[in-house]
Protein backbone atom coordinates (compact mmCIF):
# COMPACT_ATOMS: atom_id res chain seq x y z
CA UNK A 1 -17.05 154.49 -29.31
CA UNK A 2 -13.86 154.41 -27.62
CA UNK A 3 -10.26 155.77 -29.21
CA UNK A 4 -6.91 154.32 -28.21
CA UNK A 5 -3.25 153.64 -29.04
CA UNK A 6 -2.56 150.67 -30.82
CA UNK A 7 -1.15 147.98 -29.36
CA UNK A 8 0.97 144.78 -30.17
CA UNK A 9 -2.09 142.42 -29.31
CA UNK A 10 -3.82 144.12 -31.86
CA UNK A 11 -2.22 142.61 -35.11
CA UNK A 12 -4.52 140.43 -35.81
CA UNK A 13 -7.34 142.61 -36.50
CA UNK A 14 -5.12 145.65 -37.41
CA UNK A 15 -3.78 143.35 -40.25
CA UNK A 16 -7.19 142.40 -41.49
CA UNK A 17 -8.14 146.47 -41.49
CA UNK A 18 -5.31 147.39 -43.47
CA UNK A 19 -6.10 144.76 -46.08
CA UNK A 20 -9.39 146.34 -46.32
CA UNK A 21 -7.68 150.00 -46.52
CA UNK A 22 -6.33 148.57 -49.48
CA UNK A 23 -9.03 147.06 -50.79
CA UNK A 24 -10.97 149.80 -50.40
CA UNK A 25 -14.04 149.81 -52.89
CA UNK A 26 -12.54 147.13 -55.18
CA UNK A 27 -12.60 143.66 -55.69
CA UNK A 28 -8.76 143.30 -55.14
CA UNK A 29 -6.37 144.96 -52.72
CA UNK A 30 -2.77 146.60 -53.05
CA UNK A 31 -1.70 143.25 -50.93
CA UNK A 32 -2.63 141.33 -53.73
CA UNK A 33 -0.38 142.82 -55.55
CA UNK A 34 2.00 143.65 -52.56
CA UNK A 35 2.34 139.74 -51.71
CA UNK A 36 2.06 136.14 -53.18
CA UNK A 37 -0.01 133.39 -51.27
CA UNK A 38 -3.64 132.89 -50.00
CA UNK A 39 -5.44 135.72 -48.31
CA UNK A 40 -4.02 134.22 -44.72
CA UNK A 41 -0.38 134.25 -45.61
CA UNK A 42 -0.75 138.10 -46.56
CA UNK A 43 -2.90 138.74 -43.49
CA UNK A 44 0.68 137.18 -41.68
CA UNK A 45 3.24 139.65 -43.20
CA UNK A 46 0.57 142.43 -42.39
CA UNK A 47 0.53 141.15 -38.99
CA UNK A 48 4.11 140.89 -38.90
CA UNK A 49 5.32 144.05 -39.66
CA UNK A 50 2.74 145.36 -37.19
CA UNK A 51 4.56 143.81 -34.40
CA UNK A 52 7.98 144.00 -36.02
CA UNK A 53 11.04 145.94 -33.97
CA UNK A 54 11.59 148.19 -36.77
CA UNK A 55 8.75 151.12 -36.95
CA UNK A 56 7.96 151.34 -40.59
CA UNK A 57 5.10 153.30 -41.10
CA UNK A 58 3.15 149.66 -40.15
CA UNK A 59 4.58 149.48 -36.59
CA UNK A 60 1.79 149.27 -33.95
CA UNK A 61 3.40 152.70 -32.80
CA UNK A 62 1.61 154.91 -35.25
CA UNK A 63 -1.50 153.34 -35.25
CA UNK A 64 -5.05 154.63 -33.73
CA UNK A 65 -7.55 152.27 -32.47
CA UNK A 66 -11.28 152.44 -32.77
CA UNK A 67 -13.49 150.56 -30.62
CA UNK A 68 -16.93 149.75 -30.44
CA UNK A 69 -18.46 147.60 -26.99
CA UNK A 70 -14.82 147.01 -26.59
CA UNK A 71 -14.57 145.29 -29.90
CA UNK A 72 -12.13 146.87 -32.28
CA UNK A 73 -13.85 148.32 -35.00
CA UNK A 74 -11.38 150.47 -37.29
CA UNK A 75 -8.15 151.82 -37.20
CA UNK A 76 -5.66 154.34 -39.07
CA UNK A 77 -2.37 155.17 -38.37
CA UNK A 78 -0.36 158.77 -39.02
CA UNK A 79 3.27 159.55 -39.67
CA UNK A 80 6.08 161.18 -41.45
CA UNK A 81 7.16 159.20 -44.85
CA UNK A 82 11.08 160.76 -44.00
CA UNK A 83 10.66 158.85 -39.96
CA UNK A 84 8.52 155.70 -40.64
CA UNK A 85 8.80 155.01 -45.08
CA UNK A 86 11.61 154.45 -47.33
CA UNK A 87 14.68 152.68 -45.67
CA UNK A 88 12.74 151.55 -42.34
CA UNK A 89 9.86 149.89 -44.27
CA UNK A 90 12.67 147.98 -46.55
CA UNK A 91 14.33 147.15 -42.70
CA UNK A 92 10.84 145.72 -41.81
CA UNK A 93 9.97 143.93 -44.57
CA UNK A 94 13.60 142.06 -44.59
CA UNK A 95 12.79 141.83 -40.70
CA UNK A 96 9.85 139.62 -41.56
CA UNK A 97 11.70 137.63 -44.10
CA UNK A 98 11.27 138.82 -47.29
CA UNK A 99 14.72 138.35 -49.24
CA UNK A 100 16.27 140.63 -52.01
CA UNK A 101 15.24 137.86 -54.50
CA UNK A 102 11.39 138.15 -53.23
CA UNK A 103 12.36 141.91 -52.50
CA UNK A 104 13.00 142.65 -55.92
CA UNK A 105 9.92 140.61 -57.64
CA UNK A 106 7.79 142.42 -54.98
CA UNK A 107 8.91 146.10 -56.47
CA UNK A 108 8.54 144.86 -59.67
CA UNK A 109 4.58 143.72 -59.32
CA UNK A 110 4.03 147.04 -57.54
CA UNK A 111 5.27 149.05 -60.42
CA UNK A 112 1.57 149.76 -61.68
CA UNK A 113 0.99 151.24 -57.79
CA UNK A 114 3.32 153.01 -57.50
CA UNK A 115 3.00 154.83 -61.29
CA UNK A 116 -0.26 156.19 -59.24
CA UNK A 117 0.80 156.73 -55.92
CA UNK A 118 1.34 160.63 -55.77
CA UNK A 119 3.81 159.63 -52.85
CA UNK A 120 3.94 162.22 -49.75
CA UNK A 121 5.50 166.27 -48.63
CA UNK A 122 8.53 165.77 -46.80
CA UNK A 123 7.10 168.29 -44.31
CA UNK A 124 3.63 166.70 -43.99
CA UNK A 125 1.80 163.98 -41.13
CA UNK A 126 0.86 161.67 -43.67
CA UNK A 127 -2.66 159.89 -42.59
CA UNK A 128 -2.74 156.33 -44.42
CA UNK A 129 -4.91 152.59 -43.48
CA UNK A 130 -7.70 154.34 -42.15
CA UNK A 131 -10.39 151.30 -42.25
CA UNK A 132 -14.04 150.33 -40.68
CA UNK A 133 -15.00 146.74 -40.75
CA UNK A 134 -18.04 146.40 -42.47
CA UNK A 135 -20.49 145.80 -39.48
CA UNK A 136 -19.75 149.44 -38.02
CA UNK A 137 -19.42 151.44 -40.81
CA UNK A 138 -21.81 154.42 -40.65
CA UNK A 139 -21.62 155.26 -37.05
CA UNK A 140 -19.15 158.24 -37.69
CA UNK A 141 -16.25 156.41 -36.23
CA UNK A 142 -13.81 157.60 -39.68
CA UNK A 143 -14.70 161.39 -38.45
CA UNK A 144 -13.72 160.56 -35.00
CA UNK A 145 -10.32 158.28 -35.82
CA UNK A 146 -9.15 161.22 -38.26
CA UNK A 147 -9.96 164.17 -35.80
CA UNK A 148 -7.47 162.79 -33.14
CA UNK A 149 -4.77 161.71 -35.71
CA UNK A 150 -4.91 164.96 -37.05
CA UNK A 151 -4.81 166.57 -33.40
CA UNK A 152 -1.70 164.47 -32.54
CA UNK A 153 -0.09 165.90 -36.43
CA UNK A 154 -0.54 169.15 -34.87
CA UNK A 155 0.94 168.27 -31.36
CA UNK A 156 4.10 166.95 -33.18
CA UNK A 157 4.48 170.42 -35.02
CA UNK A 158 3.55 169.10 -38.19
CA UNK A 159 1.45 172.33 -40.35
CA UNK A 160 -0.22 170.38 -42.86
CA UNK A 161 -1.55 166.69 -43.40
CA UNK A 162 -2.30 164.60 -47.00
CA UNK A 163 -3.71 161.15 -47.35
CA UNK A 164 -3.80 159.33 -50.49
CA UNK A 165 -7.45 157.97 -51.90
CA UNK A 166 -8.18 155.20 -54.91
CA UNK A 167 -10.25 157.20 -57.24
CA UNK A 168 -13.96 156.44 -57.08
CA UNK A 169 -14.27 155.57 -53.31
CA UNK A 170 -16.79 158.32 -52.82
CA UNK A 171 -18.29 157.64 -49.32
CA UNK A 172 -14.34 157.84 -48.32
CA UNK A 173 -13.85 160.92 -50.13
CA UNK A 174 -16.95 162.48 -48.78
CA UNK A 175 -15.52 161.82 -45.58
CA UNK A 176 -11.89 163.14 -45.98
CA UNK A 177 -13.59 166.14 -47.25
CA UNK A 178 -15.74 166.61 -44.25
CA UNK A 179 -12.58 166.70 -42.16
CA UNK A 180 -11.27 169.43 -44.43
CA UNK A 181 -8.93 167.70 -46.79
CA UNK A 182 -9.39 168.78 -50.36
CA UNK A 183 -8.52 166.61 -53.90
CA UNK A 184 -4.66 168.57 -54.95
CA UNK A 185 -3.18 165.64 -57.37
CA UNK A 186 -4.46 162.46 -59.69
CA UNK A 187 -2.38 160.16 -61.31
CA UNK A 188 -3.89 157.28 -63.54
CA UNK A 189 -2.37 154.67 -65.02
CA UNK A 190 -3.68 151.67 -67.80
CA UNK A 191 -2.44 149.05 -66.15
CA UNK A 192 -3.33 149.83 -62.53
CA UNK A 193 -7.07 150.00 -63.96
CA UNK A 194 -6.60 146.87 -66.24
CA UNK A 195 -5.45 145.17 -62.69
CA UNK A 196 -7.95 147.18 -60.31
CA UNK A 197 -10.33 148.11 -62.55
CA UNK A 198 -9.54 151.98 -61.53
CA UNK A 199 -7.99 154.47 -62.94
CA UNK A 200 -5.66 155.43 -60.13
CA UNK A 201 -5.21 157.80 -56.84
CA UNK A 202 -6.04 161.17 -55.65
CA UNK A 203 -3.66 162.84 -53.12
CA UNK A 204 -5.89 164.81 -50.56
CA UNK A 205 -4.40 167.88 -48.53
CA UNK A 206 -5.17 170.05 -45.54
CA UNK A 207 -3.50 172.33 -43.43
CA UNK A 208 -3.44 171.70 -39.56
C-alpha cells in the first residue's frame, strides 16, 4: 500500500469513491439526492468539482490517495468546514454550472440530508469521503488513510477531528472507533429513512 496527495488526474476514480462514501451501506447515495441524471452525469459534477479552481472541500487539494500495485484503491480527504464548506462549495458548484434555478431545487431535495447532518466545530479538521473500492476492502488501508489525515490535522494546529457516519454502517464505525473517534451526536429523520431506508447520521469525535 502506498499513500499520496491527490492529484488532478485522479478525478475520475476520486469521483467514483466519493459516490461510494455516500453510498455507503445503502442502496442509494447522497448524490442521488445531491444531483439529477444517470449515474455518469453525477460521476461528472463529482469529477468536476474535483478539478475545479475553487477548493471546496471537493478540490483535489484536500484529498489523500490510497494505492494498491499502483492502482488507486481508496481515498478521503480532510479540512476545515470555515476554509473549504459554505460559500466556496456554492463558488464550485456555480463553477461547474449549476445555476440558482438548479441551485435552489438542489437545496430543496437535500432538505431530508441535511435535517441529519450534525454539520461540523468551527475549530475542528473535519475528515469526510473516506472510501475503499470493493476489491480492496479488508486490507487495513481505512486505518492507514485516516492515520495520516489525522497526522496532517495535527500539523495544521488543528486539536480535535469529527467525521460524520450514516447510522448502521458498522464495519465503518468499527473502524472510526479503532482510530479513536467516539459516537457524540445522532440525528434521525422520517423522511431521510423513507428515502434511504436509515434513520440518519452519527457525528464521531476525537481529539488530536
Amino acid at each position: 500500500m502506498h499513500i499520496r496527495a491527490a492529484a488532478p488526474k485522479d478525478a475520475e476514480a476520486v469521483a467514483r469513491l466519493i459516490y461510494l462514501a455516500g453510498k455507503s451501506h445503502l442502496d442509494v447515495s447522497i448524490y442521488d439526492l445531491m444531483f439529477r441524471g444517470v449515474v455518469e452525469e453525477k460521476l461528472q459534477k463529482l469529477a468536476a468539482l474535483f478539478t475545479a479552481s475553487t477548493p471546496s472541500f471537493y478540490h483535489h487539494s484536500h484529498y489523500l490517495i490510497g494505492e494498491v500495485d499502483g492502482e488507486i484503491a481508496g481515498c478521503l480527504c480532510g479540512f476545515n468546514e470555515g476554509l473549504a464548506g459554505g460559500n466556496l462549495l456554492r463558488e464550485a458548484l456555480a463553477e461547474i454550472g449549476i445555476d440558482r434555478a438548479e441551485g435552489k431545487a438542489m437545496y430543496a431535495r437535500m432538505q431530508p440530508f441535511y435535517r441529519v447532518n450534525p454539520g461540523h466545530y468551527e475549530d475542528s479538521w473535519v475528515v469526510e469521503h473516506v472510501a475503499v473500492f470493493p476489491e480492496y476492502r479488508r486490507r487495513g488501508l481505512v486505518t492507514s488513510l485516516l492515520e495520516e489525515i489525522l497526522r496532517l490535522g495535527r500539523e495544521r494546529g488543528y486539536g480535535c477531528a469529527e467525521l460524520n457516519m450514516l447510522i448502521g454502517n458498522e464495519p465503518a464505525r468499527r473502524a472510526y472507533e479503532k482510530a479513536g473517534f467516539v459516537a457524540v451526536e445522532e440525528k434521525t429523520d422520517d423522511e431521510f429513512m423513507r428515502i434511504f431506508n436509515c434513520p440518519g447520521m452519527l457525528r464521531m469525535y476525537r481529539e488530536l
